[in-house]
N, C-alpha and C. Protein backbone atom coordinates (compact mmCIF):
# COMPACT_ATOMS: atom_id res chain seq x y z
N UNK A 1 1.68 37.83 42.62
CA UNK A 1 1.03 36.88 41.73
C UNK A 1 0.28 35.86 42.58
N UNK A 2 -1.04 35.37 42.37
CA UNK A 2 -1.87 34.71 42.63
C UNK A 2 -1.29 33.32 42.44
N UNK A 3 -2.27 32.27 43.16
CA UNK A 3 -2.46 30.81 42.91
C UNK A 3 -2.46 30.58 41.37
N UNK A 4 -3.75 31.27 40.69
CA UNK A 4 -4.50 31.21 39.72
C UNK A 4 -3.70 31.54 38.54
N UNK A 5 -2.80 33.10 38.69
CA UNK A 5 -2.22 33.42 37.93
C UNK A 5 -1.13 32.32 37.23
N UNK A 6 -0.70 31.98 38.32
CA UNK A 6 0.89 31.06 38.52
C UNK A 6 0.33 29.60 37.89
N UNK A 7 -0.89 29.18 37.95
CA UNK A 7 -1.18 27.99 36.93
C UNK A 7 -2.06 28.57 35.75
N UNK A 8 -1.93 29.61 35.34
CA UNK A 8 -2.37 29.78 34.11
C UNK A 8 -1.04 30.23 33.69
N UNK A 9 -0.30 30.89 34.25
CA UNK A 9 1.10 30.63 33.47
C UNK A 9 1.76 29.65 32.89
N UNK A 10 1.57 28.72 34.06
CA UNK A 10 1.93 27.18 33.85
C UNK A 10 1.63 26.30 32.57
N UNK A 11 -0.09 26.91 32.60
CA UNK A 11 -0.69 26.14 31.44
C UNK A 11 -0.44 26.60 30.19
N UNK A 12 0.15 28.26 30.18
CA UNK A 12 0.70 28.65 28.86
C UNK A 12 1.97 28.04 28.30
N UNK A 13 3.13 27.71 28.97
CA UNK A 13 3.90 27.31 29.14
C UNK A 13 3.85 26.17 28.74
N UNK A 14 3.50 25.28 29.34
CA UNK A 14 2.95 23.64 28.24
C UNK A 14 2.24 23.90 27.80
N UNK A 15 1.17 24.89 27.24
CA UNK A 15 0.81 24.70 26.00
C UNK A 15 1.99 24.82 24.87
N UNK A 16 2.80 25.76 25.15
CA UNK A 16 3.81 26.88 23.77
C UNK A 16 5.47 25.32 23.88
N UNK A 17 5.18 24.58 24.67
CA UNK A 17 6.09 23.22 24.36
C UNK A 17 5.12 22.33 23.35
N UNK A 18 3.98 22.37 23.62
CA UNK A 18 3.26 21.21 22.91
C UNK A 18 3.40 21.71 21.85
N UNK A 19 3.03 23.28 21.58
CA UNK A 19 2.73 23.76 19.94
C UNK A 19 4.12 23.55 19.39
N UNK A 20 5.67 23.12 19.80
CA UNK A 20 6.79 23.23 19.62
C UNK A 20 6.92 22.12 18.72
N UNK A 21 6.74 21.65 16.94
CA UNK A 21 6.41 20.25 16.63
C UNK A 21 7.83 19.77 16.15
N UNK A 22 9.09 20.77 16.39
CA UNK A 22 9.98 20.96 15.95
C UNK A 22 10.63 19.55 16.46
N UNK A 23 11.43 18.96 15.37
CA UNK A 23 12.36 17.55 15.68
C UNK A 23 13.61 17.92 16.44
N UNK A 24 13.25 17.00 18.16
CA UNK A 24 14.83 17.31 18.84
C UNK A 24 15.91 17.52 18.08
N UNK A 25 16.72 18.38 18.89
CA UNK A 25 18.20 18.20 18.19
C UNK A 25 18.99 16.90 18.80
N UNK A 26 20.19 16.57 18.06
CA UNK A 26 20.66 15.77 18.67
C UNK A 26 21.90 16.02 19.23
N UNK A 27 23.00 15.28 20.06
CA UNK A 27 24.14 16.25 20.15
C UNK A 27 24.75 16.49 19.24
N UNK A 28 24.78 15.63 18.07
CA UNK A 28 25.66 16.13 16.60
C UNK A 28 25.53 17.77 16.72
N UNK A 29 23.97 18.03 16.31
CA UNK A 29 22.92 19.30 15.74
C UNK A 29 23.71 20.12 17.00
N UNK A 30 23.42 20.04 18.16
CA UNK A 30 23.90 21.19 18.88
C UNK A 30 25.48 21.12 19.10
N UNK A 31 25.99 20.75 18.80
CA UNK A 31 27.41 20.97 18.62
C UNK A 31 28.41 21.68 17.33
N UNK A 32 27.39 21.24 16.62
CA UNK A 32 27.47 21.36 15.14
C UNK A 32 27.00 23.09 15.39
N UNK A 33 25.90 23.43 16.03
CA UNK A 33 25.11 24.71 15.98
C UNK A 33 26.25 25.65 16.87
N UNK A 34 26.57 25.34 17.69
CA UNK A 34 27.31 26.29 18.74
C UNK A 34 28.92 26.36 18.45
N UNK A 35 29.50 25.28 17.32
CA UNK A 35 30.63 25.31 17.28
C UNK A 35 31.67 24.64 18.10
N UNK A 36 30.93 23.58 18.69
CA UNK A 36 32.11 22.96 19.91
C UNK A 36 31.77 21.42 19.71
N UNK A 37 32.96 20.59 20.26
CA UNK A 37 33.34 19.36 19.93
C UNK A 37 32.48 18.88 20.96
N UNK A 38 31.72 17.02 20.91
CA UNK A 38 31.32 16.97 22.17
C UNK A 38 31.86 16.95 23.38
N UNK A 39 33.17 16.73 23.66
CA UNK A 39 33.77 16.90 25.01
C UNK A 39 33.35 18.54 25.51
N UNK A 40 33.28 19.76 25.23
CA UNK A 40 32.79 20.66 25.55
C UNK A 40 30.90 20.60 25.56
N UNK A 41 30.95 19.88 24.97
CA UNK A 41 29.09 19.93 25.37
C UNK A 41 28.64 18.99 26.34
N UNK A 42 29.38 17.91 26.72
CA UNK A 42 29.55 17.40 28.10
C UNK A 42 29.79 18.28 29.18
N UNK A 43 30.86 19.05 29.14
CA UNK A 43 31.33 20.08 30.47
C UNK A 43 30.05 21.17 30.38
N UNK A 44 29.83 21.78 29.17
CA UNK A 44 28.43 22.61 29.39
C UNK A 44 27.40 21.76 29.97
N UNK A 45 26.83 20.82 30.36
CA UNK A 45 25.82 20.00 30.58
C UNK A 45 25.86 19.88 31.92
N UNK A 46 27.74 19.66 32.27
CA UNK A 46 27.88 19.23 33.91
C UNK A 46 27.71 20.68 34.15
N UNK A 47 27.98 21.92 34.32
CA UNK A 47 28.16 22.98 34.60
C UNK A 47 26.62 23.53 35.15
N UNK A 48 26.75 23.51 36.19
CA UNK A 48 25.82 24.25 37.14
C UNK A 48 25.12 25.70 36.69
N UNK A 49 26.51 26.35 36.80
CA UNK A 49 26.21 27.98 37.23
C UNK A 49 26.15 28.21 35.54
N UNK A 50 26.73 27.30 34.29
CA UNK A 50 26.33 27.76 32.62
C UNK A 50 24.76 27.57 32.58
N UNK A 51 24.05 26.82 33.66
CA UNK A 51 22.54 26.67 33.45
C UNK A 51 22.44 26.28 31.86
N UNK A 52 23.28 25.36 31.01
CA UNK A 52 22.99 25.11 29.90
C UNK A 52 21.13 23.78 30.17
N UNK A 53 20.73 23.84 29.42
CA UNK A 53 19.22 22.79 28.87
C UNK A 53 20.03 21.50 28.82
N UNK A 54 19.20 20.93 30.51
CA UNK A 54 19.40 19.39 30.58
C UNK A 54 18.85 18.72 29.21
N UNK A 55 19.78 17.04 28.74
CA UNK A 55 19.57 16.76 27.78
C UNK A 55 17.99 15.89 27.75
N UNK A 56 17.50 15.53 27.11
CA UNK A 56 16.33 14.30 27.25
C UNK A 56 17.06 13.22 27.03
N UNK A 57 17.33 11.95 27.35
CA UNK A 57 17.60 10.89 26.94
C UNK A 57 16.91 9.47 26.34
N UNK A 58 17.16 9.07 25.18
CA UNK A 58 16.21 8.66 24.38
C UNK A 58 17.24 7.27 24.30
N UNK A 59 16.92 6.24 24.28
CA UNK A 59 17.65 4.57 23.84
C UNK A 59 18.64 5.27 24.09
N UNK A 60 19.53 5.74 25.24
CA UNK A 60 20.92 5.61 25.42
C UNK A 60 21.52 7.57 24.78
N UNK A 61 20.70 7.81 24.11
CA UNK A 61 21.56 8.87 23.27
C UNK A 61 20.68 10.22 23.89
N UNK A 62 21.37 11.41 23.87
CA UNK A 62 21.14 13.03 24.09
C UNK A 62 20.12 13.82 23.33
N UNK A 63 18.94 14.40 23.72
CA UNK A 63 18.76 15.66 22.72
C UNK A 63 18.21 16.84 23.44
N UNK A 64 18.01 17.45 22.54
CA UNK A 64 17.65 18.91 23.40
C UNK A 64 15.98 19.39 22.36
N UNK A 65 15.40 20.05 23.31
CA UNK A 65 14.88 20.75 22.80
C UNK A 65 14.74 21.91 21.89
N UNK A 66 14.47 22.42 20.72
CA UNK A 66 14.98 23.30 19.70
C UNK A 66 14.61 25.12 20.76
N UNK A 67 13.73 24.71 21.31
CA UNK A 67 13.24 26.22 21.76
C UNK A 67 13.98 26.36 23.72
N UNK A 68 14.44 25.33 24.20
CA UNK A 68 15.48 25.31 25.45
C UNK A 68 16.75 25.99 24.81
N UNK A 69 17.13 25.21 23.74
CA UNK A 69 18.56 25.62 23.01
C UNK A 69 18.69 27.18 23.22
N UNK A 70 17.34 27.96 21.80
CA UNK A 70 17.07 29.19 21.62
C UNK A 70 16.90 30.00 22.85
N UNK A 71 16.41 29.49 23.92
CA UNK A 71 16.59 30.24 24.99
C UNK A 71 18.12 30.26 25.70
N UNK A 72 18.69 29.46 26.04
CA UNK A 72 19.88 29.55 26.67
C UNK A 72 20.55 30.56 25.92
N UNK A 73 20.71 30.97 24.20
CA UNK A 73 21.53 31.31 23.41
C UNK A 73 20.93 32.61 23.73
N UNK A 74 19.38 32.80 23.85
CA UNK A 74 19.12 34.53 24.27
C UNK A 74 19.62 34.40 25.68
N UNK A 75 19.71 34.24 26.99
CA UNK A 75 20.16 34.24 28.07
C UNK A 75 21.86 34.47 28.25
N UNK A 76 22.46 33.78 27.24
CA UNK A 76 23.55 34.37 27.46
C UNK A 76 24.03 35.25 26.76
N UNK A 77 23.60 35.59 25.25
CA UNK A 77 23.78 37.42 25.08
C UNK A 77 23.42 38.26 25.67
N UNK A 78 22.25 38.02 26.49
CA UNK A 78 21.91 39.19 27.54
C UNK A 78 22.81 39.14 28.61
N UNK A 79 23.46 38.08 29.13
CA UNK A 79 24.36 38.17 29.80
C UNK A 79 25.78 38.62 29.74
N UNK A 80 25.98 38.47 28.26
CA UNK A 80 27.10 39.11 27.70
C UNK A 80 27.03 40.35 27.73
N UNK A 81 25.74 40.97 27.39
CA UNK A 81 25.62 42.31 27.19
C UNK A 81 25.73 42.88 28.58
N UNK A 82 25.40 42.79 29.69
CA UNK A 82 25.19 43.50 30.70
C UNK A 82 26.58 43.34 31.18
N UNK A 83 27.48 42.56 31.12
CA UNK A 83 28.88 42.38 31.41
C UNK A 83 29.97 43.31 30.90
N UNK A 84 29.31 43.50 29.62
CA UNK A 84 29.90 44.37 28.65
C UNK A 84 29.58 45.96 29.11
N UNK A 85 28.42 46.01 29.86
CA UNK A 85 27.91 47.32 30.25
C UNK A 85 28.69 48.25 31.37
């Protein structure tokens, strides 16, 4: 892959965040979504090797992006799956 290639990737990439008009989640929303209390969505956050979606921090409080979330959640069924394989 090229110079050229690698920033037109780039620029697809922030473009497909900008087109994203979707309202952060907050940690309620992703806790609420995944099934876990926030003390477990703290330890997913510190956790390195879970590669969970650093939070944004807004006046003091957590959110995530709706399409970071959706990715981590495909990343680790595929990871489930190949484990399973």
């Amino acid at each position: 892959m090229d110079v050229s290639e690698s920033s037109a990737n780039e620029r697809s990439a922030l473009a497909e965040r900008r087109q994203d008009s979707r309202p952060l989640l907050s940690s309620r929303a992703v806790c609420e979504h995944f099934g876990i209390v926030p003390r477990t969505l703290h330890r997913w956050v510190a956790d390195r090797e879970l590669a969970f979606p650093k939070p944004l921090i807004v006046k003091r409080r957590q959110y995530w992006r709706p399409r970071e979330i959706e990715d981590f959640e495909l990343t680790r069924k595929d990871n489930s799956k190949h484990a399973a394989a």
